[in-house]
N, C-alpha and C. Protein backbone atom coordinates (compact mmCIF):
# COMPACT_ATOMS: atom_id res chain seq x y z
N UNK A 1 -57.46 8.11 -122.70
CA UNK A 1 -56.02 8.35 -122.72
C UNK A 1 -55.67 9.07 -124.01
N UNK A 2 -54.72 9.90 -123.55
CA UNK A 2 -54.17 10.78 -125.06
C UNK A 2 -52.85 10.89 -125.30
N UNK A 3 -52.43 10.35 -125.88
CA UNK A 3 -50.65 10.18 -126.40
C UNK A 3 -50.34 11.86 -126.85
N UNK A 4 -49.14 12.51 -125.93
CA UNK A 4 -48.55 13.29 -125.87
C UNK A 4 -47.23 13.64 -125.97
N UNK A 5 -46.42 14.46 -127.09
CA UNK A 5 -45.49 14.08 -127.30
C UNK A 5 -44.70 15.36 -125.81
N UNK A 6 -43.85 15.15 -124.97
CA UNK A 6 -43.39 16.18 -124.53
C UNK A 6 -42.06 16.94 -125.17
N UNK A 7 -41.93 18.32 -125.57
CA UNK A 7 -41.30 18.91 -125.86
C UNK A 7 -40.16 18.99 -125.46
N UNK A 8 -38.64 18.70 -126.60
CA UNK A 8 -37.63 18.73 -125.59
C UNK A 8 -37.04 19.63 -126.94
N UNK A 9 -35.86 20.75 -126.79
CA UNK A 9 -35.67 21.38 -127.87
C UNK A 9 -34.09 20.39 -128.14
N UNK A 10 -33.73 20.22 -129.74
CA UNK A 10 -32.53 19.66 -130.02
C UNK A 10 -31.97 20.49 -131.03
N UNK A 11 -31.66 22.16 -130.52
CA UNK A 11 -31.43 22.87 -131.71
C UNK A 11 -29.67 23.05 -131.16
N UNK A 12 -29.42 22.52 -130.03
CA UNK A 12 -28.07 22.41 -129.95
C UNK A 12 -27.49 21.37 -131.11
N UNK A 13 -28.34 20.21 -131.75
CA UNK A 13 -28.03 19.44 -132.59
C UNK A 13 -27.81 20.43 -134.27
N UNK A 14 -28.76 20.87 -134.25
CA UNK A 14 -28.67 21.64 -135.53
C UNK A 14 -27.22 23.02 -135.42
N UNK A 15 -27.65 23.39 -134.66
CA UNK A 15 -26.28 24.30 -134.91
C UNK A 15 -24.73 22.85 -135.17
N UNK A 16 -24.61 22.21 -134.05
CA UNK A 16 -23.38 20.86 -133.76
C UNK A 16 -23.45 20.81 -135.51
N UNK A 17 -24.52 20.13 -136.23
CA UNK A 17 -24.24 19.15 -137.62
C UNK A 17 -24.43 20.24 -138.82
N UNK A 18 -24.28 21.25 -138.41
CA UNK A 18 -24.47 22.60 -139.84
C UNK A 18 -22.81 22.33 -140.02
N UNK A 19 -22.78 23.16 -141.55
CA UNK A 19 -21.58 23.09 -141.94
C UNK A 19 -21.21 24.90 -141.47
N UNK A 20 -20.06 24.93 -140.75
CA UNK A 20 -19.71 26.61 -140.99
C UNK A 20 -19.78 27.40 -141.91
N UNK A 21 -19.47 26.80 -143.45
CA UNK A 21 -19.62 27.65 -144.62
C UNK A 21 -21.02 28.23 -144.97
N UNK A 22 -21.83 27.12 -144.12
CA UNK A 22 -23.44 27.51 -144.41
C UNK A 22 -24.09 28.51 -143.85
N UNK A 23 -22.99 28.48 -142.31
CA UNK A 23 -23.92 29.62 -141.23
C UNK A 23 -23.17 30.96 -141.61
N UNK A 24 -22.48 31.20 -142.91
CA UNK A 24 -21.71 32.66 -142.68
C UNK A 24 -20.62 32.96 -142.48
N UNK A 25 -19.83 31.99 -141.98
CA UNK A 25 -18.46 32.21 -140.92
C UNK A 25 -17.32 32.11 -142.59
N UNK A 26 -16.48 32.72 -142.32
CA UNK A 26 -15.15 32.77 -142.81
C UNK A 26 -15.88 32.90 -144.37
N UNK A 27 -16.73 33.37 -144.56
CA UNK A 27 -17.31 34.31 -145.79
C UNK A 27 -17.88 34.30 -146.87
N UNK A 28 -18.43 32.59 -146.50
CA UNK A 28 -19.32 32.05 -146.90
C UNK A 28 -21.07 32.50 -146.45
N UNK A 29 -21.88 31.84 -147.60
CA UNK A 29 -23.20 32.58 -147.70
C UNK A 29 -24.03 31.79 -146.93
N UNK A 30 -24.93 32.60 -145.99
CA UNK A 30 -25.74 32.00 -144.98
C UNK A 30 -26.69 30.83 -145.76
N UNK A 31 -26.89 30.04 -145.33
CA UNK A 31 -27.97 28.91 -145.50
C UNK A 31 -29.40 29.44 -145.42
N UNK A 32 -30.59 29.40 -146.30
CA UNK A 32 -31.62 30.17 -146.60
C UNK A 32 -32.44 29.09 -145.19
N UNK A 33 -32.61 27.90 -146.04
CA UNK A 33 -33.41 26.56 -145.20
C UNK A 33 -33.20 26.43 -143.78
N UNK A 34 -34.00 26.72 -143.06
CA UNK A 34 -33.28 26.22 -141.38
C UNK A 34 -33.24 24.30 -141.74
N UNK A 35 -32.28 24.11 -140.34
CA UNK A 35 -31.78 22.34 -140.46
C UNK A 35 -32.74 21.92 -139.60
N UNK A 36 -33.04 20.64 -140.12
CA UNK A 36 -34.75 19.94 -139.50
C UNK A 36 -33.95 19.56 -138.43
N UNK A 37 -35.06 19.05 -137.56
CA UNK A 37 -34.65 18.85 -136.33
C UNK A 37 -34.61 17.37 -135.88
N UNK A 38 -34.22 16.46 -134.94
CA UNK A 38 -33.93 15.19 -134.62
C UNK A 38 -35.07 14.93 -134.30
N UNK A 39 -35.23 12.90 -134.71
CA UNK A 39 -36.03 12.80 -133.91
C UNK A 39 -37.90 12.91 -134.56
N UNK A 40 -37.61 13.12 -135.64
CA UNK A 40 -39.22 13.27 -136.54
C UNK A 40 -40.40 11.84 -136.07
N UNK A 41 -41.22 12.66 -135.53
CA UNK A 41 -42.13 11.68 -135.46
C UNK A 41 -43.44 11.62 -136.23
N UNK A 42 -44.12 10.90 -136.53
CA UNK A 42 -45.46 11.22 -136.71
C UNK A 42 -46.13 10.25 -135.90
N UNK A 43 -47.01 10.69 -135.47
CA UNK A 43 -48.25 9.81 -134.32
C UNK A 43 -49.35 9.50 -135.37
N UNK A 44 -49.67 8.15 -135.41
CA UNK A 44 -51.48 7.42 -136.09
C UNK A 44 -52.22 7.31 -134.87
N UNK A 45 -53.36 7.41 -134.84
CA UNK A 45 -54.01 7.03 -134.00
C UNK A 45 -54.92 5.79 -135.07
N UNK A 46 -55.05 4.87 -133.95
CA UNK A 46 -56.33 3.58 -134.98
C UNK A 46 -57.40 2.99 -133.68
N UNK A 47 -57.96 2.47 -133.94
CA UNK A 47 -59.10 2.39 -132.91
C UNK A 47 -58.83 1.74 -131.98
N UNK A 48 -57.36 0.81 -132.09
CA UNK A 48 -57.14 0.17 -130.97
C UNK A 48 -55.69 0.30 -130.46
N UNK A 49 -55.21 1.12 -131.14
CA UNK A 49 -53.74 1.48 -130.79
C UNK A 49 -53.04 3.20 -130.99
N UNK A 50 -52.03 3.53 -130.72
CA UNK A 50 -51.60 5.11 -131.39
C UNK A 50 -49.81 4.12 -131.85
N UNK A 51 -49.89 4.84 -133.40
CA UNK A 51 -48.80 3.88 -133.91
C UNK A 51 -47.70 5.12 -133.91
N UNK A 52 -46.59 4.83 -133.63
CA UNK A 52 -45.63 6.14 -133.66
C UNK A 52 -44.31 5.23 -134.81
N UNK A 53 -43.65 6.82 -135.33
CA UNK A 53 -42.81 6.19 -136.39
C UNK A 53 -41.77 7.30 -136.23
N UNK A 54 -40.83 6.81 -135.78
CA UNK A 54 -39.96 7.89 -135.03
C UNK A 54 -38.41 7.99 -136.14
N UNK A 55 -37.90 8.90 -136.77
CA UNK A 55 -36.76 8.66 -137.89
C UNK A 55 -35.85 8.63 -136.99
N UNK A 56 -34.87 7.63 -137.34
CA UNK A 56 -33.82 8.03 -136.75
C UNK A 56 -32.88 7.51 -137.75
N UNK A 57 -32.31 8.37 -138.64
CA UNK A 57 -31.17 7.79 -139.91
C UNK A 57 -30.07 7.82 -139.28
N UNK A 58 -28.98 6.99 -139.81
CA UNK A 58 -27.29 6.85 -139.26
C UNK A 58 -27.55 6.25 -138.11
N UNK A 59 -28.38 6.00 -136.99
CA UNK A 59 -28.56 5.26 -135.93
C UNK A 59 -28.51 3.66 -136.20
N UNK A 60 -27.58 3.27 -135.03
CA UNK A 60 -27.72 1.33 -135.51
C UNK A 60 -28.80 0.94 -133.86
N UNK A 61 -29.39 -0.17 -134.08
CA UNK A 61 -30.42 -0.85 -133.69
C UNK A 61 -30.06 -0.70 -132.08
N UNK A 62 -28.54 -1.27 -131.94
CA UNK A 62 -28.03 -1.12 -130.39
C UNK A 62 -28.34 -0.25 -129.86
N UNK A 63 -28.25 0.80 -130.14
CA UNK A 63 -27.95 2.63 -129.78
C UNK A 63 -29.48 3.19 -129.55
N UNK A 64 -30.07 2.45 -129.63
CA UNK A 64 -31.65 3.06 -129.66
C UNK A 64 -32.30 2.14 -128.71
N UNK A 65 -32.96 2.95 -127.01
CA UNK A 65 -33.47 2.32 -126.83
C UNK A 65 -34.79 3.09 -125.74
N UNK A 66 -35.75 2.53 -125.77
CA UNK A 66 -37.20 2.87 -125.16
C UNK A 66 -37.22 2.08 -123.74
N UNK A 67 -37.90 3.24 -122.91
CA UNK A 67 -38.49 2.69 -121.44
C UNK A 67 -39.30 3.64 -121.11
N UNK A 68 -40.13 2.57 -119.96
CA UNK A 68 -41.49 3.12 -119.76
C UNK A 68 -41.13 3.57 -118.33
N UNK A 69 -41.59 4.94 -117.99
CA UNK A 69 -41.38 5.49 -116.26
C UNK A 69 -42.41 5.90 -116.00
N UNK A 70 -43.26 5.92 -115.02
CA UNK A 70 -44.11 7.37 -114.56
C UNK A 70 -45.07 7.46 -115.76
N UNK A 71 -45.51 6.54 -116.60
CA UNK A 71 -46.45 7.08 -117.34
C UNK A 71 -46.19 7.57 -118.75
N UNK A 72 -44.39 7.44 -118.91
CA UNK A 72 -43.53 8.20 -119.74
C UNK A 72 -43.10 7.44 -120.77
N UNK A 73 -43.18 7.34 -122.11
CA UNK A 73 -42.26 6.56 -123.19
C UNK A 73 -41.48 7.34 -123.32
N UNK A 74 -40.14 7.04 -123.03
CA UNK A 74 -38.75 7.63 -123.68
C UNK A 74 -38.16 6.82 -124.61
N UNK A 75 -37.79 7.55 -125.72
CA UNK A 75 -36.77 6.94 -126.73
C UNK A 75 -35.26 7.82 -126.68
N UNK A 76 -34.58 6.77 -126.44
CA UNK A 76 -33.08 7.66 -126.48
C UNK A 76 -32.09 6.86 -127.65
N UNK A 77 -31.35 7.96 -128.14
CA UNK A 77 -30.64 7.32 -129.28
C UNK A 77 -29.50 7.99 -129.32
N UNK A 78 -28.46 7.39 -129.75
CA UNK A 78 -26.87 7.86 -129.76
C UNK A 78 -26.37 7.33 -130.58
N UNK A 79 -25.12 8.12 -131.45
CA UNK A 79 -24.72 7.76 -132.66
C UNK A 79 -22.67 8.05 -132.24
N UNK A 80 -21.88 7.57 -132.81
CA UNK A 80 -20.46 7.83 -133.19
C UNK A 80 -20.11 7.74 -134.46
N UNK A 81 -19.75 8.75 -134.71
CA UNK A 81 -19.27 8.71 -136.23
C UNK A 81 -17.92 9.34 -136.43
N UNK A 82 -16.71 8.96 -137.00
CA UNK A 82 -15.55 9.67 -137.72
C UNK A 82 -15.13 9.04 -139.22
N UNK A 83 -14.96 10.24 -139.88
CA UNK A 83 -14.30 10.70 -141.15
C UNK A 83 -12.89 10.99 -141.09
N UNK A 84 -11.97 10.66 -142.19
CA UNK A 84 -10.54 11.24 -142.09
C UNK A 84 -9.99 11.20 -143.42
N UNK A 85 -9.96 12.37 -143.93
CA UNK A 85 -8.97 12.64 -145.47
C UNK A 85 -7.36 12.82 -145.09
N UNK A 86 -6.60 11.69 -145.78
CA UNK A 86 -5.16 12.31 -145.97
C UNK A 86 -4.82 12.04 -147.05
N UNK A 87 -3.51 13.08 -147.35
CA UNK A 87 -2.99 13.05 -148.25
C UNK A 87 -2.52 11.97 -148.81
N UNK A 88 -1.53 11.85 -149.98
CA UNK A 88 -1.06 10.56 -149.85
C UNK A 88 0.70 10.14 -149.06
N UNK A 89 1.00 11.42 -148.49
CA UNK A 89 1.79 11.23 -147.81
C UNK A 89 1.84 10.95 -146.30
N UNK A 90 1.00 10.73 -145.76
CA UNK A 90 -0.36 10.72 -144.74
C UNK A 90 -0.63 12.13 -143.53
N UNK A 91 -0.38 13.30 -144.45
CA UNK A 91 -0.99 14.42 -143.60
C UNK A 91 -2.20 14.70 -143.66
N UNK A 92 -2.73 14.59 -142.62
CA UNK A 92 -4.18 15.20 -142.24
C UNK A 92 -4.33 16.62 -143.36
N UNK A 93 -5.66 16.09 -144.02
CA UNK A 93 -6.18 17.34 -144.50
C UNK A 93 -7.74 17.86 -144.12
N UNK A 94 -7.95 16.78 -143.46
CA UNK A 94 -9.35 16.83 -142.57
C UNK A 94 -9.66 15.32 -141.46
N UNK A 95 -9.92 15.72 -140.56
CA UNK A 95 -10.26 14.44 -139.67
C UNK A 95 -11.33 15.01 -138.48
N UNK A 96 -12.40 14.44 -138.97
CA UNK A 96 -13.85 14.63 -137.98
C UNK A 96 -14.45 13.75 -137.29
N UNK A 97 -14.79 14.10 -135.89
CA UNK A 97 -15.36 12.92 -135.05
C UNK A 97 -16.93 13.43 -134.65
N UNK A 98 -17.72 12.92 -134.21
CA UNK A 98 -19.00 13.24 -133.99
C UNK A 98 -19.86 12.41 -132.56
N UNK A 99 -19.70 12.82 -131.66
CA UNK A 99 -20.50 11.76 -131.13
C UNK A 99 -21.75 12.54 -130.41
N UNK A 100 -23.18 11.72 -130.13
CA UNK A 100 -23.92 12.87 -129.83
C UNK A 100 -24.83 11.92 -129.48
N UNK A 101 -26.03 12.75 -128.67
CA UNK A 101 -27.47 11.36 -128.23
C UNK A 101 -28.91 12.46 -128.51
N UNK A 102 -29.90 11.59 -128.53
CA UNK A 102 -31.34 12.53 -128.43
C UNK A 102 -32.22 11.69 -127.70
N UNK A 103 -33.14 12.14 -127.52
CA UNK A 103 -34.11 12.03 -126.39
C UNK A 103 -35.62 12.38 -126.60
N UNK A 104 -36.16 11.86 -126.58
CA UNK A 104 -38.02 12.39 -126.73
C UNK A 104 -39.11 11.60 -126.43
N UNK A 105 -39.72 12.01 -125.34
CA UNK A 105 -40.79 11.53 -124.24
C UNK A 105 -42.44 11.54 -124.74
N UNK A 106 -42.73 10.83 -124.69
CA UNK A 106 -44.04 10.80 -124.79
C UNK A 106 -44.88 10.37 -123.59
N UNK A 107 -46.13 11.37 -123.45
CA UNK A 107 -46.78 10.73 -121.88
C UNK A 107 -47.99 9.54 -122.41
N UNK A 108 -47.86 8.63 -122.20
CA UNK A 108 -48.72 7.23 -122.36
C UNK A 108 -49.79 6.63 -121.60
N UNK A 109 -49.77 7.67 -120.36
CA UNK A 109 -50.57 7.02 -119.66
C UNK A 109 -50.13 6.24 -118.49
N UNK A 110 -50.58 5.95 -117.42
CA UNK A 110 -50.29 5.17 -116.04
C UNK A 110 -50.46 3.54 -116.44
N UNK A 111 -51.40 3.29 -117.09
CA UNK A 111 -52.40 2.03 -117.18
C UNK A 111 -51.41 1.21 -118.11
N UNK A 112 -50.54 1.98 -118.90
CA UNK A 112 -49.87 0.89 -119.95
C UNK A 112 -48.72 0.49 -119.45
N UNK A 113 -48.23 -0.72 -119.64
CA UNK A 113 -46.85 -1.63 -118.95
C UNK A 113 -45.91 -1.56 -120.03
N UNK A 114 -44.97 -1.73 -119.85
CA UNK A 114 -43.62 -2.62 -121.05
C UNK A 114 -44.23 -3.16 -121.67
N UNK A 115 -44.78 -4.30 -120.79
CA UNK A 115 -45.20 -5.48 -121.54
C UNK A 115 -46.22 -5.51 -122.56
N UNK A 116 -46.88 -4.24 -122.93
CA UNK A 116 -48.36 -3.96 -123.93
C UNK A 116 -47.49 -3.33 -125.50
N UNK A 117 -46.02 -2.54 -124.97
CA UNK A 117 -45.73 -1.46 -125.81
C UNK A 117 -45.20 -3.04 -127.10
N UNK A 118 -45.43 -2.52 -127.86
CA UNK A 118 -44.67 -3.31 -129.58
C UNK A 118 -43.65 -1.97 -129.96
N UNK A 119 -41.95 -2.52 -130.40
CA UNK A 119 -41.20 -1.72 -131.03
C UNK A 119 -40.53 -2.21 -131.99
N UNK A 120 -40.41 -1.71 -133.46
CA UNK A 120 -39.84 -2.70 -134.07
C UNK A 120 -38.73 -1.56 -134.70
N UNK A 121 -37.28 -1.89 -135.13
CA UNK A 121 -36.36 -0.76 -135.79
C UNK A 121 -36.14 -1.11 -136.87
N UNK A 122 -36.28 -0.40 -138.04
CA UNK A 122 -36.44 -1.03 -139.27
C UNK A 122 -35.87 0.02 -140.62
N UNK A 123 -34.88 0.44 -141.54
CA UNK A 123 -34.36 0.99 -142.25
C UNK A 123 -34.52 2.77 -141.08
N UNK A 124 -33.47 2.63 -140.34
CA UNK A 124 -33.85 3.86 -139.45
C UNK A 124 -34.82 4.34 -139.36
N UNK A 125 -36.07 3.73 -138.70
CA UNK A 125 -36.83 4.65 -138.60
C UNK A 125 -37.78 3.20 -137.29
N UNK A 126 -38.03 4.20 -135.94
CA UNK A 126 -38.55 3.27 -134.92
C UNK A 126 -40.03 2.94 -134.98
N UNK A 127 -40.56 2.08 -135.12
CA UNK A 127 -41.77 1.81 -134.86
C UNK A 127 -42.44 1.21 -133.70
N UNK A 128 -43.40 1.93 -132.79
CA UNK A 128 -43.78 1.62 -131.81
C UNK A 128 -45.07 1.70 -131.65
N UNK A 129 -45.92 0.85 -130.77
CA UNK A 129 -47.41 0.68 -130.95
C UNK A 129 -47.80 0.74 -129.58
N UNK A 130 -48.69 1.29 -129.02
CA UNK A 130 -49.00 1.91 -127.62
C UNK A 130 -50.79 1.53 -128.24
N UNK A 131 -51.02 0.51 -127.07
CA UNK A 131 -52.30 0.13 -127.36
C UNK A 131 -53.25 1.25 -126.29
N UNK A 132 -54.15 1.27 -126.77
CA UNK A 132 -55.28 2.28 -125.98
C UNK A 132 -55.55 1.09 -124.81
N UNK A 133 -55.82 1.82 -123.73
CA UNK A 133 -56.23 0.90 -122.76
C UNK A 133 -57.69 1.66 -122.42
N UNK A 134 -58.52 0.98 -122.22
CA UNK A 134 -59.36 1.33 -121.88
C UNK A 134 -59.79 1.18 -119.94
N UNK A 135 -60.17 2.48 -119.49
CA UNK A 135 -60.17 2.62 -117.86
C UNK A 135 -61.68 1.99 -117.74
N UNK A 136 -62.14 1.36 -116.59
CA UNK A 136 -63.15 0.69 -116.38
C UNK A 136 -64.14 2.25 -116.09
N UNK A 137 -65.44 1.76 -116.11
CA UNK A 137 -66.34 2.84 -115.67
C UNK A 137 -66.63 3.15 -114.71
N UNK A 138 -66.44 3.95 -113.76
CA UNK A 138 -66.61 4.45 -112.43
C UNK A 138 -68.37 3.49 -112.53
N UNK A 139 -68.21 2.62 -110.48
CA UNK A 139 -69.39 2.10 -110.42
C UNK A 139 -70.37 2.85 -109.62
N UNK A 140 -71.43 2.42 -110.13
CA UNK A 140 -72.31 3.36 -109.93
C UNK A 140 -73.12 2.62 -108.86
N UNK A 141 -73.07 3.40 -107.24
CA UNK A 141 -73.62 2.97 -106.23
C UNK A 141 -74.72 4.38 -105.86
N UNK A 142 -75.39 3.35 -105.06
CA UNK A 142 -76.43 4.45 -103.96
C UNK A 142 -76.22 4.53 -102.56
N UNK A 143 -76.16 5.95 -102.61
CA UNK A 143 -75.69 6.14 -101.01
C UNK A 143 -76.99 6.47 -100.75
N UNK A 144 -77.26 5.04 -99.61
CA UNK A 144 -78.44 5.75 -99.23
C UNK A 144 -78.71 6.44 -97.62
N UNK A 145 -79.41 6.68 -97.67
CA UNK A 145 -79.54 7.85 -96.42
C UNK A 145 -79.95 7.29 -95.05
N UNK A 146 -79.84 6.86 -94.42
CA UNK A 146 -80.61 6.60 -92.74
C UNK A 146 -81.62 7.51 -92.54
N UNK A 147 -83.14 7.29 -92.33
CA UNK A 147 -83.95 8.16 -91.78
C UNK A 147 -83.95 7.81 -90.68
N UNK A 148 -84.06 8.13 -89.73
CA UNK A 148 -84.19 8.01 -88.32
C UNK A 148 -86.03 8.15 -88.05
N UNK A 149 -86.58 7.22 -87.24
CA UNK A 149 -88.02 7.92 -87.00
C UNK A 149 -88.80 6.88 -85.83
């Protein structure tokens, strides 16, 4: 078995959380750095497990959650956030809302259940443990032949 992450693109996220002044607009200077993308994982492999460590900052524990389909680990996560500056007379001089989700699949294999996966959520960042299963060895029979005589 080989832990596979499947590709999902979240660059609709990066444009959504850029600041306008950064991308150019109204005459401000483009941003040199492209914006990282959601969702950082790194995969361990260890001899008896593949350990995944998935970031997810500003995310609370509720909002994050994993299931197994078809062979599939999905992690989905969703966040709400609003900001609001007023004056002290109380006119709006800025008021921002944010709400948004991500998504990213990994193929695990047929052989592994719910019940094998370990997830733990811990200073934003997901930890999950996908034990290797090992497939039995094809048995080895003899077909044997009928001679007729």
């Amino acid at each position: 078995m080989m832990l596979v992450p499947a590709r999902r693109s979240n660059d609709f996220f990066s444009d959504f959380l850029s600041d306008p002044f950064d991308l150019g607009f109204f005459g401000g200077r483009p941003q040199k750095q492209p914006i990282p993308a959601m969702m950082k994982t790194d995969i361990k492999e260890t001899d008896k497990a593949y350990e995944l460590e998935i970031d997810l900052p500003g995310f609370k524990k509720e909002n994050v959650h994993a299931e197994l389909k078809d062979g599939y680990l999905t992690v989905n996560a969703s966040t709400e956030s609003s900001s609001e500056d007023k004056s002290e007379d109380g006119t709006y001089l800025r008021k921002e809302r944010f709400t948004g989700s991500c998504s990213r699949s990994f193929y695990v294999g047929d052989e592994i259940s719910e019940d094998d996966i370990r997830a733990k959520f811990e200073d934003g960042i997901l930890k999950i443990t996908v034990p290797k299963k090992e497939l039995p060895a094809p048995e080895e029979t003899k077909k044997l032949i009928s001679i007729e005589g």
